[in-house]
PDB file of N, CA and C in Angstrom:
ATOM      1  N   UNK A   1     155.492 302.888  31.556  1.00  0.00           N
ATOM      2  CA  UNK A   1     155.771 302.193  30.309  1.00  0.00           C
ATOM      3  C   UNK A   1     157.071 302.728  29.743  1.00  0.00           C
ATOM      4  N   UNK A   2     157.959 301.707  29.240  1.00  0.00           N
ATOM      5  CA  UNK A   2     159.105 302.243  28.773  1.00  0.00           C
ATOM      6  C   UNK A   2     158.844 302.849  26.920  1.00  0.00           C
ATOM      7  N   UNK A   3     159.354 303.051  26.108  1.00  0.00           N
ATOM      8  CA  UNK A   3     159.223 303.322  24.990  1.00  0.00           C
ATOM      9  C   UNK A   3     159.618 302.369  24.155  1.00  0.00           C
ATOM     10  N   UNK A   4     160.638 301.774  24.724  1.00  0.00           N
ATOM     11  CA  UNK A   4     161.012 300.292  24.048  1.00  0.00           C
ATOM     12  C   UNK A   4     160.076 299.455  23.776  1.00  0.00           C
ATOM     13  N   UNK A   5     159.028 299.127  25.200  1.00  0.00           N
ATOM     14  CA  UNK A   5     158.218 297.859  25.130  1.00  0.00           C
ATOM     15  C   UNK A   5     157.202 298.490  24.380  1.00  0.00           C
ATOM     16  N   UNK A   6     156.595 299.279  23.667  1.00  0.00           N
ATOM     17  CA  UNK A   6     155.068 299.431  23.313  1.00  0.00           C
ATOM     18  C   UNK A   6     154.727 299.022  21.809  1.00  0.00           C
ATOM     19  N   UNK A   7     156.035 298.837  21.589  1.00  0.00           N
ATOM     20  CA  UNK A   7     155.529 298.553  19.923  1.00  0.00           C
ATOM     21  C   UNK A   7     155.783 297.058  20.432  1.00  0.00           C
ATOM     22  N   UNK A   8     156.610 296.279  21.231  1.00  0.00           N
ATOM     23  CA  UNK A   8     156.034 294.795  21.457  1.00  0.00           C
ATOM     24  C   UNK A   8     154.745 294.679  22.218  1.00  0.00           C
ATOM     25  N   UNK A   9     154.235 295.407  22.576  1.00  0.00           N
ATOM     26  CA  UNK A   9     152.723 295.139  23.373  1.00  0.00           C
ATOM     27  C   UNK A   9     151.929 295.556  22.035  1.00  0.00           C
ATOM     28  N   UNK A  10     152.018 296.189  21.006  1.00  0.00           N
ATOM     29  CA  UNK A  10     150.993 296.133  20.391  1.00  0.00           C
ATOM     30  C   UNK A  10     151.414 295.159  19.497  1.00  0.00           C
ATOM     31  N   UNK A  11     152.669 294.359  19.004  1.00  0.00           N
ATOM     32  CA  UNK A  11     152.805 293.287  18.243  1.00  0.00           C
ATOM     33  C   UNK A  11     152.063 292.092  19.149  1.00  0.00           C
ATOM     34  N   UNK A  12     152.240 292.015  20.091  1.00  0.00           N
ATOM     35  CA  UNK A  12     151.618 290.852  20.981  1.00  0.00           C
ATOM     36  C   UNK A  12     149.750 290.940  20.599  1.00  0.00           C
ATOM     37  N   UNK A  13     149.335 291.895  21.050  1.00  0.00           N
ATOM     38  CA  UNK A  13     148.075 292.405  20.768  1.00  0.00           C
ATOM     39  C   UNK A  13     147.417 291.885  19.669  1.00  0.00           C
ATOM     40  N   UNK A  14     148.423 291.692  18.220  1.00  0.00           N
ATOM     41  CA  UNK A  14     148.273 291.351  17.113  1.00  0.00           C
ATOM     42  C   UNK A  14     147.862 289.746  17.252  1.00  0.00           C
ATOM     43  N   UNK A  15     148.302 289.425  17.732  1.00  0.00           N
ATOM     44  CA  UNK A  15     148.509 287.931  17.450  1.00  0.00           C
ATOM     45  C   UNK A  15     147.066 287.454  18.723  1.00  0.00           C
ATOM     46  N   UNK A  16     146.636 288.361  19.071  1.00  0.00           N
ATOM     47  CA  UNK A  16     144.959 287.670  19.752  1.00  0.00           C
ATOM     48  C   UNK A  16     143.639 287.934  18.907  1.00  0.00           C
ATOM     49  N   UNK A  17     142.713 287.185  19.138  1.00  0.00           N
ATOM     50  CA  UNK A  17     141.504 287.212  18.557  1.00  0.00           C
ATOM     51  C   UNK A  17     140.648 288.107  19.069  1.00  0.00           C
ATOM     52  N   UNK A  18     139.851 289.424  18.348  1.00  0.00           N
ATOM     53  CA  UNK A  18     138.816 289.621  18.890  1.00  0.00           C
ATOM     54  C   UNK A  18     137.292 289.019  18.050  1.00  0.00           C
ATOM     55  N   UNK A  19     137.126 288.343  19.069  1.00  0.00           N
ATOM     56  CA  UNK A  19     135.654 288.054  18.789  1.00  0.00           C
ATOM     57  C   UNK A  19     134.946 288.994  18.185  1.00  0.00           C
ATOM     58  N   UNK A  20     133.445 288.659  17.386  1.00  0.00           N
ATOM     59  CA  UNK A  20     133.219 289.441  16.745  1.00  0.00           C
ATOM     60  C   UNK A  20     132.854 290.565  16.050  1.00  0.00           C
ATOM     61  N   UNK A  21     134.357 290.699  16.064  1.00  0.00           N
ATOM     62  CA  UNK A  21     134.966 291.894  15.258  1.00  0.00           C
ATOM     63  C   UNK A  21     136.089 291.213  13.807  1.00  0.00           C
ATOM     64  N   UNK A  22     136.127 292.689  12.793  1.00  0.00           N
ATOM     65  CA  UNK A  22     137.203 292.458  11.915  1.00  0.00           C
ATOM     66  C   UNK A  22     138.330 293.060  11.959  1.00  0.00           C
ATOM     67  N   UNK A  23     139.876 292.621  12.624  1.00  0.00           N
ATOM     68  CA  UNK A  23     140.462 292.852  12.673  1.00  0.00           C
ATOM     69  C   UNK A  23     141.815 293.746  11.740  1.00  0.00           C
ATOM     70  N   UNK A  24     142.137 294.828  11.792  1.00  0.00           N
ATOM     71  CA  UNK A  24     143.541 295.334  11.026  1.00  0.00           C
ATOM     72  C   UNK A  24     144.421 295.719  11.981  1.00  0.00           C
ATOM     73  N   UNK A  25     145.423 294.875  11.400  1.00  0.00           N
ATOM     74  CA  UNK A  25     147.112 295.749  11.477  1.00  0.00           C
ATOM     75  C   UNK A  25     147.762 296.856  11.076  1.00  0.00           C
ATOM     76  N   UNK A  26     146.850 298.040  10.528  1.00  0.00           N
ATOM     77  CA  UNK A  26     147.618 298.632   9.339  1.00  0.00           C
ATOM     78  C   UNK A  26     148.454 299.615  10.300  1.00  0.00           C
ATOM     79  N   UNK A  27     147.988 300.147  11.236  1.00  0.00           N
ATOM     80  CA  UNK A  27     148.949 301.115  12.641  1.00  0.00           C
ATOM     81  C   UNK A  27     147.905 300.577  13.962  1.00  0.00           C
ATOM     82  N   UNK A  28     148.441 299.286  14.221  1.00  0.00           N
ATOM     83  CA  UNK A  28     148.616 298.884  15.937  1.00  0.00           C
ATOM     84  C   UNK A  28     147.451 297.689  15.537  1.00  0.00           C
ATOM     85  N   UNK A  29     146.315 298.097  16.370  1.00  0.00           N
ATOM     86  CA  UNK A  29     145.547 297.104  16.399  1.00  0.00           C
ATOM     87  C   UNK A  29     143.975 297.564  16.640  1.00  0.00           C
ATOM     88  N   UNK A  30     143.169 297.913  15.374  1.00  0.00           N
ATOM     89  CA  UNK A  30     141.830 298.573  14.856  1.00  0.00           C
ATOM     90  C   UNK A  30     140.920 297.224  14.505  1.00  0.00           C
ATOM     91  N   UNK A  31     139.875 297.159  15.617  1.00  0.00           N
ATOM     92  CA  UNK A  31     138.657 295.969  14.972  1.00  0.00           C
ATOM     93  C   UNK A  31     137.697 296.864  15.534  1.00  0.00           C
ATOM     94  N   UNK A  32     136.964 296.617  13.870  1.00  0.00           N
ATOM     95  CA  UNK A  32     135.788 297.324  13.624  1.00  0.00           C
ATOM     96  C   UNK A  32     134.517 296.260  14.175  1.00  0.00           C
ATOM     97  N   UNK A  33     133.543 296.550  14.761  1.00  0.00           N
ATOM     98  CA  UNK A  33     132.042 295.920  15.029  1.00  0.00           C
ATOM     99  C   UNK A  33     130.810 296.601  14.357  1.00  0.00           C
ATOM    100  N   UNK A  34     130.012 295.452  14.603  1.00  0.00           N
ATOM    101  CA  UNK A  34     128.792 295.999  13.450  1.00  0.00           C
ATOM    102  C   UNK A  34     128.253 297.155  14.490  1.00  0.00           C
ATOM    103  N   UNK A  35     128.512 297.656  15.689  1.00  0.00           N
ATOM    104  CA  UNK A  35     128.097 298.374  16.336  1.00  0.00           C
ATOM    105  C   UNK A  35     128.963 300.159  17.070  1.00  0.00           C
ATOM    106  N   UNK A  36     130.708 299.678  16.720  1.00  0.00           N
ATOM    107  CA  UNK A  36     131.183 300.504  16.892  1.00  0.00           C
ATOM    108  C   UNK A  36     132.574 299.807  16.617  1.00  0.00           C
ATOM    109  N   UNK A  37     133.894 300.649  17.058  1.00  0.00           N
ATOM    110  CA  UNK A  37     134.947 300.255  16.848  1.00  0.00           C
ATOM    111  C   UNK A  37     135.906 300.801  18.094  1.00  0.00           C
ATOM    112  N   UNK A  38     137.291 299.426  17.839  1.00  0.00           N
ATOM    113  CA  UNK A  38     138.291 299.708  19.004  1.00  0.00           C
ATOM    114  C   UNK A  38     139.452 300.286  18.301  1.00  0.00           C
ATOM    115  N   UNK A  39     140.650 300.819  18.808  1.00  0.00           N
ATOM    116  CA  UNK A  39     141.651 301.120  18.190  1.00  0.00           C
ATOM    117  C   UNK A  39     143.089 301.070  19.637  1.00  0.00           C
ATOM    118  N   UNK A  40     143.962 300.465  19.103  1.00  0.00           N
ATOM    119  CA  UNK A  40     145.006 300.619  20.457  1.00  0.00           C
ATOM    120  C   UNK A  40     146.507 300.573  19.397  1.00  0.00           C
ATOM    121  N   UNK A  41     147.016 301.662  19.765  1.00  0.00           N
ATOM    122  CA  UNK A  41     148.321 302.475  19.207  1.00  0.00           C
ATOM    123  C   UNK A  41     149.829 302.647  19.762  1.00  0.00           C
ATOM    124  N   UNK A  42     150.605 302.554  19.173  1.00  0.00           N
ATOM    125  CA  UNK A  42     151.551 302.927  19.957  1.00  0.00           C
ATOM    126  C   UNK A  42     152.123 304.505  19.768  1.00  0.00           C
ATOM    127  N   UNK A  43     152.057 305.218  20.399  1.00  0.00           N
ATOM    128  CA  UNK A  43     152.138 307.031  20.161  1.00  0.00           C
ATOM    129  C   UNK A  43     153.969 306.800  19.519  1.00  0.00           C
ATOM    130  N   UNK A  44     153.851 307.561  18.597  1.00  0.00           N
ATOM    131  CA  UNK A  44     155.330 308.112  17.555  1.00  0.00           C
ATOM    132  C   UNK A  44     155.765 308.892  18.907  1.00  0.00           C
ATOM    133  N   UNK A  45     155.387 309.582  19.807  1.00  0.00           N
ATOM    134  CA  UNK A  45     156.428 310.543  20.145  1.00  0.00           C
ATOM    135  C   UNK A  45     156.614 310.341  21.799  1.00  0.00           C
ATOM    136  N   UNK A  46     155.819 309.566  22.211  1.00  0.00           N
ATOM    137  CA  UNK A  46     155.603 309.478  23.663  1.00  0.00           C
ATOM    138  C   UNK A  46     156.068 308.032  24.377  1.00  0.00           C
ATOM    139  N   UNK A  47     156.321 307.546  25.291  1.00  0.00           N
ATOM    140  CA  UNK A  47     156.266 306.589  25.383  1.00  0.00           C
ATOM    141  C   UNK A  47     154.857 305.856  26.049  1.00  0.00           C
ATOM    142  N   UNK A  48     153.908 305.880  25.564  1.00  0.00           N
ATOM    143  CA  UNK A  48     152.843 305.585  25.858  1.00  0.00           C
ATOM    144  C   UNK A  48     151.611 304.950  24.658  1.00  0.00           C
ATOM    145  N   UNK A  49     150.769 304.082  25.351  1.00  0.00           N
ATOM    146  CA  UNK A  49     149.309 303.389  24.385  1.00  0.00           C
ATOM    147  C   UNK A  49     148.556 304.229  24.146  1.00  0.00           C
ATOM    148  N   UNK A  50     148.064 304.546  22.334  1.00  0.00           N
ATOM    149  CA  UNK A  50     146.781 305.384  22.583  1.00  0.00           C
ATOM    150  C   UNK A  50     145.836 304.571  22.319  1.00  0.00           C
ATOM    151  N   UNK A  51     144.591 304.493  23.322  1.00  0.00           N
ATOM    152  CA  UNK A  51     143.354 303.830  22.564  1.00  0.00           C
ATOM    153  C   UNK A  51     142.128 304.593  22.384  1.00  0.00           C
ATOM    154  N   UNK A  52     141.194 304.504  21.265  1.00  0.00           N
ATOM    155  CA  UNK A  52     140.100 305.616  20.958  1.00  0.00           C
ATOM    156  C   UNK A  52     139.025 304.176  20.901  1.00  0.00           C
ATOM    157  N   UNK A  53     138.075 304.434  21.418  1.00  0.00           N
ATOM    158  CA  UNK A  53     136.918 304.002  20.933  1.00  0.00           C
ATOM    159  C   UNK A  53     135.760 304.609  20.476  1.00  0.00           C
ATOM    160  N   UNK A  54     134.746 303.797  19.711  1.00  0.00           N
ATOM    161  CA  UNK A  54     133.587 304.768  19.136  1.00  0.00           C
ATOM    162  C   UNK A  54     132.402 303.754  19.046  1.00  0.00           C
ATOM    163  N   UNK A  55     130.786 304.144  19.746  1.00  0.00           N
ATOM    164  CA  UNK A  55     130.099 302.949  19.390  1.00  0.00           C
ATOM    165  C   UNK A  55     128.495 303.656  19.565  1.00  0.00           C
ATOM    166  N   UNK A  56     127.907 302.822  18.634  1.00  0.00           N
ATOM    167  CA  UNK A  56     126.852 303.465  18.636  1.00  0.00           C
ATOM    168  C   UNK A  56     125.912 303.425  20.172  1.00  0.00           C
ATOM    169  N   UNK A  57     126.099 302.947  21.064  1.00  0.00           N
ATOM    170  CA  UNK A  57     125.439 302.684  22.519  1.00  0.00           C
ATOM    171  C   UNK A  57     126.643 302.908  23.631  1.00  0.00           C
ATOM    172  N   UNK A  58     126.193 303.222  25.034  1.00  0.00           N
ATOM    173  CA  UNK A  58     126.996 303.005  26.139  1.00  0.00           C
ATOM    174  C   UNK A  58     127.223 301.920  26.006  1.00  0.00           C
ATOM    175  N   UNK A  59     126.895 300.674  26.134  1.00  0.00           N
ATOM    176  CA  UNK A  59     126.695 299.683  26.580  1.00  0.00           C
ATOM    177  C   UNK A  59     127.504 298.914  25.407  1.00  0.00           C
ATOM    178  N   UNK A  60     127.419 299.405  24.258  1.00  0.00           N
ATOM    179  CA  UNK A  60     128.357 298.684  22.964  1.00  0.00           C
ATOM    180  C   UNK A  60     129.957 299.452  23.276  1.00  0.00           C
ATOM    181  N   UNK A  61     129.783 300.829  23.568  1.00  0.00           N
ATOM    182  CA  UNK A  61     130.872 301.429  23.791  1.00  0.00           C
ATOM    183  C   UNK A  61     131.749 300.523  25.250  1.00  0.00           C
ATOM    184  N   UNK A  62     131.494 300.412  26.201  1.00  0.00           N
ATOM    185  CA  UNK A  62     131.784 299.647  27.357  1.00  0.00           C
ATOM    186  C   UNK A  62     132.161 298.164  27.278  1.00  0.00           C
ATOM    187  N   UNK A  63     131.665 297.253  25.939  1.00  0.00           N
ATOM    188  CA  UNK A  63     131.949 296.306  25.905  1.00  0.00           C
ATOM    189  C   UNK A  63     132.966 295.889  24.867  1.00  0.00           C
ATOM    190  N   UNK A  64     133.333 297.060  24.095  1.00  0.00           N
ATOM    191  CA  UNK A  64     133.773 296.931  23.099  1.00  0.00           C
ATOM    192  C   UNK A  64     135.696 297.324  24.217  1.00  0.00           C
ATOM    193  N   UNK A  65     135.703 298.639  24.807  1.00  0.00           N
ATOM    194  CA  UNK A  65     136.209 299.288  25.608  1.00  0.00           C
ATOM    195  C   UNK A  65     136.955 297.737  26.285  1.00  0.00           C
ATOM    196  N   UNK A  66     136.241 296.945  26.800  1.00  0.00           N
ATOM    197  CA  UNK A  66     136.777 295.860  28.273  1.00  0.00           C
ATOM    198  C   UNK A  66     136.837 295.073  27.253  1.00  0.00           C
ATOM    199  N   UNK A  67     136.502 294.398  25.802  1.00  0.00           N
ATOM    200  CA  UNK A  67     137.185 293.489  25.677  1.00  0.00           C
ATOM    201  C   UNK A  67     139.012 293.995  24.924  1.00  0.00           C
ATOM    202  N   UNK A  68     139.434 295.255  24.815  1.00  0.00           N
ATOM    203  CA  UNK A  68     140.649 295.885  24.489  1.00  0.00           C
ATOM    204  C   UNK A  68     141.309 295.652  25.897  1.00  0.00           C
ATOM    205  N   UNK A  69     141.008 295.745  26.899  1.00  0.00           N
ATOM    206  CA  UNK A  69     141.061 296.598  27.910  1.00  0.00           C
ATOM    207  C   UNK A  69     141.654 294.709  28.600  1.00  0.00           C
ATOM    208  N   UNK A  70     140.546 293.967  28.171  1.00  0.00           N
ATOM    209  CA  UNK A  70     141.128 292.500  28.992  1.00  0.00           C
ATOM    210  C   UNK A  70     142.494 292.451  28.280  1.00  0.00           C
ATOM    211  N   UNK A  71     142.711 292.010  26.891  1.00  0.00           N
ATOM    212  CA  UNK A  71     143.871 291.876  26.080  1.00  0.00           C
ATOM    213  C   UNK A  71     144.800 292.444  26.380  1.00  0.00           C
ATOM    214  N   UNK A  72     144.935 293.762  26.285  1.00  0.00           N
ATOM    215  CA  UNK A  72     145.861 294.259  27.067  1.00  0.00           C
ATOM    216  C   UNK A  72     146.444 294.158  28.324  1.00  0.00           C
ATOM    217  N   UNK A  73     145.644 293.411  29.239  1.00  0.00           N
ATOM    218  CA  UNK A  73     145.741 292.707  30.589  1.00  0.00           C
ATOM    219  C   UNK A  73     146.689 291.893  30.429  1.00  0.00           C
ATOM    220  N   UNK A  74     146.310 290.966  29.336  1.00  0.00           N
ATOM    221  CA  UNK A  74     146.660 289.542  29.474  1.00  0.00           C
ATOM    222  C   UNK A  74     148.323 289.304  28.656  1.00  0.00           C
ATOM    223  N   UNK A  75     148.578 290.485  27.855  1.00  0.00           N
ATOM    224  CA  UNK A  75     149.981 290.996  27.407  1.00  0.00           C
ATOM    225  C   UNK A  75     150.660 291.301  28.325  1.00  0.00           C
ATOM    226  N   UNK A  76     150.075 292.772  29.030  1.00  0.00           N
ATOM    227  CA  UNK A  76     150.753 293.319  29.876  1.00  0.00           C
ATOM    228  C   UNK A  76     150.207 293.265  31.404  1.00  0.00           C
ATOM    229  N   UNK A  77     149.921 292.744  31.848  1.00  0.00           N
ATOM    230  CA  UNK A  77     149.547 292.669  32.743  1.00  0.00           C
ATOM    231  C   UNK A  77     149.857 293.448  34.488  1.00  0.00           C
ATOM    232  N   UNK A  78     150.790 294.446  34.471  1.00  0.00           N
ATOM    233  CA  UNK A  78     151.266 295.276  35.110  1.00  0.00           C
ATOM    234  C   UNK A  78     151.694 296.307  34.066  1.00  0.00           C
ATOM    235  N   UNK A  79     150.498 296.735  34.001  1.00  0.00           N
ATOM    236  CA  UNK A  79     150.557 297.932  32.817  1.00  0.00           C
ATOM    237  C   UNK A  79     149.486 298.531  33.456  1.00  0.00           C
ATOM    238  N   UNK A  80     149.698 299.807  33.984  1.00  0.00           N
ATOM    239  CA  UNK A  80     148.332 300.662  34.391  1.00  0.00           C
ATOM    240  C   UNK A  80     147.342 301.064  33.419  1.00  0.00           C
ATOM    241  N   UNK A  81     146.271 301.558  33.444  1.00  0.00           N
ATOM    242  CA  UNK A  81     145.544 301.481  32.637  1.00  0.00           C
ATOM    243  C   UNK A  81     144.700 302.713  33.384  1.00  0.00           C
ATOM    244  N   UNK A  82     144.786 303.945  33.236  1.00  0.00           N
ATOM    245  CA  UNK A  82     143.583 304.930  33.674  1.00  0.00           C
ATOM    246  C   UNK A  82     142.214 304.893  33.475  1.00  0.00           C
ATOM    247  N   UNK A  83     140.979 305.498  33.934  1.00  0.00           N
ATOM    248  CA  UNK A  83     140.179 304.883  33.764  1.00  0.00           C
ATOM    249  C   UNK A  83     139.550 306.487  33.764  1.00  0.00           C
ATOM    250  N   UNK A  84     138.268 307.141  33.141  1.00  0.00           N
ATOM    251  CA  UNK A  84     138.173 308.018  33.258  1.00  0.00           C
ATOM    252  C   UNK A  84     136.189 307.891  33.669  1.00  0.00           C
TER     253      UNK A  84
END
């Protein structure tokens, strides 16, 4: 990832829907669910995406996780993505 492109991958990011969830812009792109929440960032010092998730289940955590995880696909789509 260059450092240039990440604040346009998270402006792009902006402009998709996540289903339901409630979406903010206030730094990158944070939608909260009645079950947990996503967050995808662009790092101040790195040239790199940070994303945190948090959910009350595996299974809410994992779905919440792949629908960030498609979007970001569909922006960047030759954008690696580690997987842990």
């Amino acid at each position: 990832m260059r450092d240039d492109n990440k604040f346009q991958i998270v402006e792009a990011l902006q402009q998709l829907s996540f289903e339901g969830g409630n979406a903010s812009h206030i730094d990158g792109v944070r939608v909260d669910y009645p079950d947990g929440w996503g967050l995808i960032r662009a790092s101040n010092t790195t040239p790199m995406l940070v994303l945190r998730f948090e959910a009350e289940t595996q299974a809410a955590l994992e779905r919440i996780r792949d629908a960030f995880q498609q979007r970001l696909h569909q922006v960047a789509p030759d954008l690696l993505i580690p997987h842990e």
